[in-house]
C-alpha atoms as a PDB file:
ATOM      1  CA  UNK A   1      10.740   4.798 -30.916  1.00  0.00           C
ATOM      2  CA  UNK A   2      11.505   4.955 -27.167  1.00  0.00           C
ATOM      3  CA  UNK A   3      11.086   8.474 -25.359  1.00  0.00           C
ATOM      4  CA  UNK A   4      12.788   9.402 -22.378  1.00  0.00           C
ATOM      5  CA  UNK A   5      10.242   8.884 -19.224  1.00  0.00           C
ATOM      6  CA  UNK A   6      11.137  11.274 -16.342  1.00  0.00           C
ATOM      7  CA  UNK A   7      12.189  10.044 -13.257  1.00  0.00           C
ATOM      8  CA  UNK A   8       8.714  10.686 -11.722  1.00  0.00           C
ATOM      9  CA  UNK A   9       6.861   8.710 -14.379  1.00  0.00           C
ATOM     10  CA  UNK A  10       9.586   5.982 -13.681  1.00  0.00           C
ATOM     11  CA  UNK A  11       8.929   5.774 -10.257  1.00  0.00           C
ATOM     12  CA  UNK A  12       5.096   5.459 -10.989  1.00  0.00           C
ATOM     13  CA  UNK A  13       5.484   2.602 -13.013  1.00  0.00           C
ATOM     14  CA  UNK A  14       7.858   1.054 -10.272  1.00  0.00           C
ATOM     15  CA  UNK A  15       5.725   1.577  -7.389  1.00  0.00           C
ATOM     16  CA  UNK A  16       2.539  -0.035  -9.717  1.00  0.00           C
ATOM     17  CA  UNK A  17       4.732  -2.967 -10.189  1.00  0.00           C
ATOM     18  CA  UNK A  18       5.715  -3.419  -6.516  1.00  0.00           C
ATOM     19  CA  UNK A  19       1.919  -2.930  -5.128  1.00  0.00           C
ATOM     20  CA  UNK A  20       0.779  -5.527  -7.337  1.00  0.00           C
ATOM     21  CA  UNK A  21       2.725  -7.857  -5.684  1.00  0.00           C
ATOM     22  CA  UNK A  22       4.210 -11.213  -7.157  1.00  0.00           C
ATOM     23  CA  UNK A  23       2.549 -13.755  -9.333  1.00  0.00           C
ATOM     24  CA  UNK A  24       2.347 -15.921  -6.067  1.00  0.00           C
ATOM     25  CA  UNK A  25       0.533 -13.213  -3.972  1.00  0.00           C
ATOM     26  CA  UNK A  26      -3.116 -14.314  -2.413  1.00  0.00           C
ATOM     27  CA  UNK A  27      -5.789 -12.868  -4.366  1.00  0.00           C
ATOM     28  CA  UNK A  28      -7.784  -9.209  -2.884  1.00  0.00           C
ATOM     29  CA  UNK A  29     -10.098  -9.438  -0.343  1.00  0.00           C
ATOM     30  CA  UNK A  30     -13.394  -8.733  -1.146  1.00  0.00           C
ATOM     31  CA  UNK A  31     -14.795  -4.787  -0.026  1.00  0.00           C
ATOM     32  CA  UNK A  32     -16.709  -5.086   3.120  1.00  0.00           C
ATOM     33  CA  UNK A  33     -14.255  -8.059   4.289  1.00  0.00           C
ATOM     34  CA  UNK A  34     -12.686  -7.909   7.495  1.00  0.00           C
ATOM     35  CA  UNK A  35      -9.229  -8.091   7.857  1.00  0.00           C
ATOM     36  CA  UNK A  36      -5.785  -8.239  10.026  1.00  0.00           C
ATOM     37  CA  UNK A  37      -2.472  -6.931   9.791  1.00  0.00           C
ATOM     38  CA  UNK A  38       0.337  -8.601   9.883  1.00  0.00           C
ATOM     39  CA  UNK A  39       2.849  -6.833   9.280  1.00  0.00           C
ATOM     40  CA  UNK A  40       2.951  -3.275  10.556  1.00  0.00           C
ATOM     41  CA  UNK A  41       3.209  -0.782   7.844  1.00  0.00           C
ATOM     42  CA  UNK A  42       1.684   2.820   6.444  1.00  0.00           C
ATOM     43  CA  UNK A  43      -1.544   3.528   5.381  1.00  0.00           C
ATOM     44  CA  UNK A  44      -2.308   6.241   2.853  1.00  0.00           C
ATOM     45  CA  UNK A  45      -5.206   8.284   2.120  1.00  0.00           C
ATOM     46  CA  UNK A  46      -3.873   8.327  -1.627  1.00  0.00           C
ATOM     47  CA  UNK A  47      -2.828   5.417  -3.681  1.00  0.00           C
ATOM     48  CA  UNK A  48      -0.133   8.109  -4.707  1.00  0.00           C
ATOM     49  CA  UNK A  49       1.381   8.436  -1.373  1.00  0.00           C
ATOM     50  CA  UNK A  50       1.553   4.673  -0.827  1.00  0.00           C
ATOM     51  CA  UNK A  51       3.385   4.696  -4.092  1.00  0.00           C
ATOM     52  CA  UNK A  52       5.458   7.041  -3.053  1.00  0.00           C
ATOM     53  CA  UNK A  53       6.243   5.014   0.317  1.00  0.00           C
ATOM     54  CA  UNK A  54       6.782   1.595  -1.380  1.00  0.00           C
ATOM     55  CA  UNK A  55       9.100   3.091  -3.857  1.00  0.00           C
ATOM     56  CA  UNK A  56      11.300   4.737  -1.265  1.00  0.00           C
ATOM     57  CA  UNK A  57      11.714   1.507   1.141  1.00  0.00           C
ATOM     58  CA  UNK A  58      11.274  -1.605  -1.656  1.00  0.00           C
ATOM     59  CA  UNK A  59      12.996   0.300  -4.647  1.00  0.00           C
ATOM     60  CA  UNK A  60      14.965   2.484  -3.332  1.00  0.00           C
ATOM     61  CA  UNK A  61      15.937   0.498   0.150  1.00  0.00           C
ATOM     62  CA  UNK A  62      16.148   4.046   1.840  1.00  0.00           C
ATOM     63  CA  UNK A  63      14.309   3.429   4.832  1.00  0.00           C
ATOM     64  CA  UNK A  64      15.065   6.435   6.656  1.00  0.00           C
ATOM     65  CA  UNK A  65      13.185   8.552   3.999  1.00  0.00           C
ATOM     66  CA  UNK A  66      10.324   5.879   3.511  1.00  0.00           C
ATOM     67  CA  UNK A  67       9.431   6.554   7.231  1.00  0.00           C
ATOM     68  CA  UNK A  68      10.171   9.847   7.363  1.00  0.00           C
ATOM     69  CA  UNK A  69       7.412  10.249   3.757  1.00  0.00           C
ATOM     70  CA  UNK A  70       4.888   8.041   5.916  1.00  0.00           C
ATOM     71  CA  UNK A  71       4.935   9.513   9.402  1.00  0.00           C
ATOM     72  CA  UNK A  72       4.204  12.911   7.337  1.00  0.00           C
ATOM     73  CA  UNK A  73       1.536  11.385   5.316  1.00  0.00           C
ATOM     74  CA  UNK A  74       0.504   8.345   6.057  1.00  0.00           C
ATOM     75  CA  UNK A  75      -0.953   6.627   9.094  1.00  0.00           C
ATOM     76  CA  UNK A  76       0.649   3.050  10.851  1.00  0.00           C
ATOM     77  CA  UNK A  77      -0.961   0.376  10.796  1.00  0.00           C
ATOM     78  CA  UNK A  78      -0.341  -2.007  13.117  1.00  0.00           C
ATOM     79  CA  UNK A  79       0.616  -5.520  13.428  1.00  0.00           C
ATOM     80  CA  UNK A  80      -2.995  -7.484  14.673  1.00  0.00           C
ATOM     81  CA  UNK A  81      -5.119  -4.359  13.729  1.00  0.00           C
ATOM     82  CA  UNK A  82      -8.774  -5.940  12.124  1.00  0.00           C
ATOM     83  CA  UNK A  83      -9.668  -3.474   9.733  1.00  0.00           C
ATOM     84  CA  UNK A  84     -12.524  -3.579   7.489  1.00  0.00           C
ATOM     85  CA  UNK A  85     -11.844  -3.286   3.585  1.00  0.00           C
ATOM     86  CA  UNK A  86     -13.519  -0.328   2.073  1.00  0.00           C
ATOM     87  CA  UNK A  87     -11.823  -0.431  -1.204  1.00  0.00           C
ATOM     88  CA  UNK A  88      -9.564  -2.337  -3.706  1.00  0.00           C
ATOM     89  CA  UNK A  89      -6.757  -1.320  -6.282  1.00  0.00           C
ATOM     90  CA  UNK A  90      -6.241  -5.139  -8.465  1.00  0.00           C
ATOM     91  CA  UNK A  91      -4.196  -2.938 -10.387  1.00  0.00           C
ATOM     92  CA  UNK A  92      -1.977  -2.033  -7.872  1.00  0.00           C
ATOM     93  CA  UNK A  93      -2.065  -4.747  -5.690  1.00  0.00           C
ATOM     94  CA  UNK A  94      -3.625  -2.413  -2.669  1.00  0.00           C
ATOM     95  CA  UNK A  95      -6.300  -2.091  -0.257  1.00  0.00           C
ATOM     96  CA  UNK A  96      -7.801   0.701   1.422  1.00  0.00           C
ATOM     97  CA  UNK A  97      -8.990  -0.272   5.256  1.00  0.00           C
ATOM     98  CA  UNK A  98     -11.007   1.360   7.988  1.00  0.00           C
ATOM     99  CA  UNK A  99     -11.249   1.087  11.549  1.00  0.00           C
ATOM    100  CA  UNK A 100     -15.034  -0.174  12.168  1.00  0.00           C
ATOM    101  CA  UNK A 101     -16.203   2.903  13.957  1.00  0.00           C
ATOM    102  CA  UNK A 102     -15.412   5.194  11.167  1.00  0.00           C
ATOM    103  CA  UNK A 103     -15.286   6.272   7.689  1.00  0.00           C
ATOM    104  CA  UNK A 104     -12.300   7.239   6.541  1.00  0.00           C
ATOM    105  CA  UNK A 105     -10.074   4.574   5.010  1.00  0.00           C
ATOM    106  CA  UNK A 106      -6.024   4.506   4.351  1.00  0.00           C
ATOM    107  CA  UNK A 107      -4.424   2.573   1.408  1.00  0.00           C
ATOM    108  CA  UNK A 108      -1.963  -0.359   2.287  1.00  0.00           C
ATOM    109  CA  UNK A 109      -0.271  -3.126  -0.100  1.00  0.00           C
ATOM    110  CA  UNK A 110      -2.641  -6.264   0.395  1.00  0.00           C
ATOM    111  CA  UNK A 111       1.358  -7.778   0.899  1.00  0.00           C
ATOM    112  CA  UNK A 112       0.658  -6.773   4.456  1.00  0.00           C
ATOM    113  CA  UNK A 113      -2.555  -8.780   4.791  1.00  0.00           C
ATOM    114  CA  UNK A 114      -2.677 -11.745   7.103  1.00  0.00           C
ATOM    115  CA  UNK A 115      -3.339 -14.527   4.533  1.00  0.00           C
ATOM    116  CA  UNK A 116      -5.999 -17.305   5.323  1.00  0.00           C
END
């Protein structure tokens, strides 16, 4: 029998299925792989708040609150930035990059990725 999912659940599941990216999309880099961005976008510290982001501008289409959600608690990222990979979400379809002089690293859809 179907239960009702809450809207929160819902928009889980539809940010998970936007991060992963299409059937089409290059395959992860590998951790410890340098990087570039080609596309400016936010970075995360939680796979939750990228989520969160992706679902308000790709779902959603509300770019005004997208930006507004990521200037609060994301980072940019900008276009030509070399980042190092730290982690990897093949689930999700994410990355999580650093800046070479430090530790911390924010989460980003590998969509973003300059490919080969």
């Amino acid at each position: 029998m179907w239960q009702k999912a809450s809207a929160k659940t819902l928009s889980a599941l539809i940010g998970v299925v936007l991060l992963s990216g299409a059937a089409h999309a290059a395959p992860l880099p590998n951790i410890g792989e340098l990087v570039t961005i080609d596309v400016a976008y936010f970075g995360c510290r939680s796979l939750d708040d990228l989520a969160h982001v992706v679902n308000l501008d790709w779902v959603r289409n509300d770019k005004d609150a997208a930006t507004a959600y990521g200037k609060e608690h994301c980072v940019v990222l900008r276009k030509g930035d070399q980042l190092k990979v730290q982690d990897v979400s093949a689930v999700q379809g994410a990355v999580c990059l650093r800046q070479l002089r430090t530790s911390e690293c924010h989460w980003t859809s590998a969509q973003v990725l300059k490919g080969p």
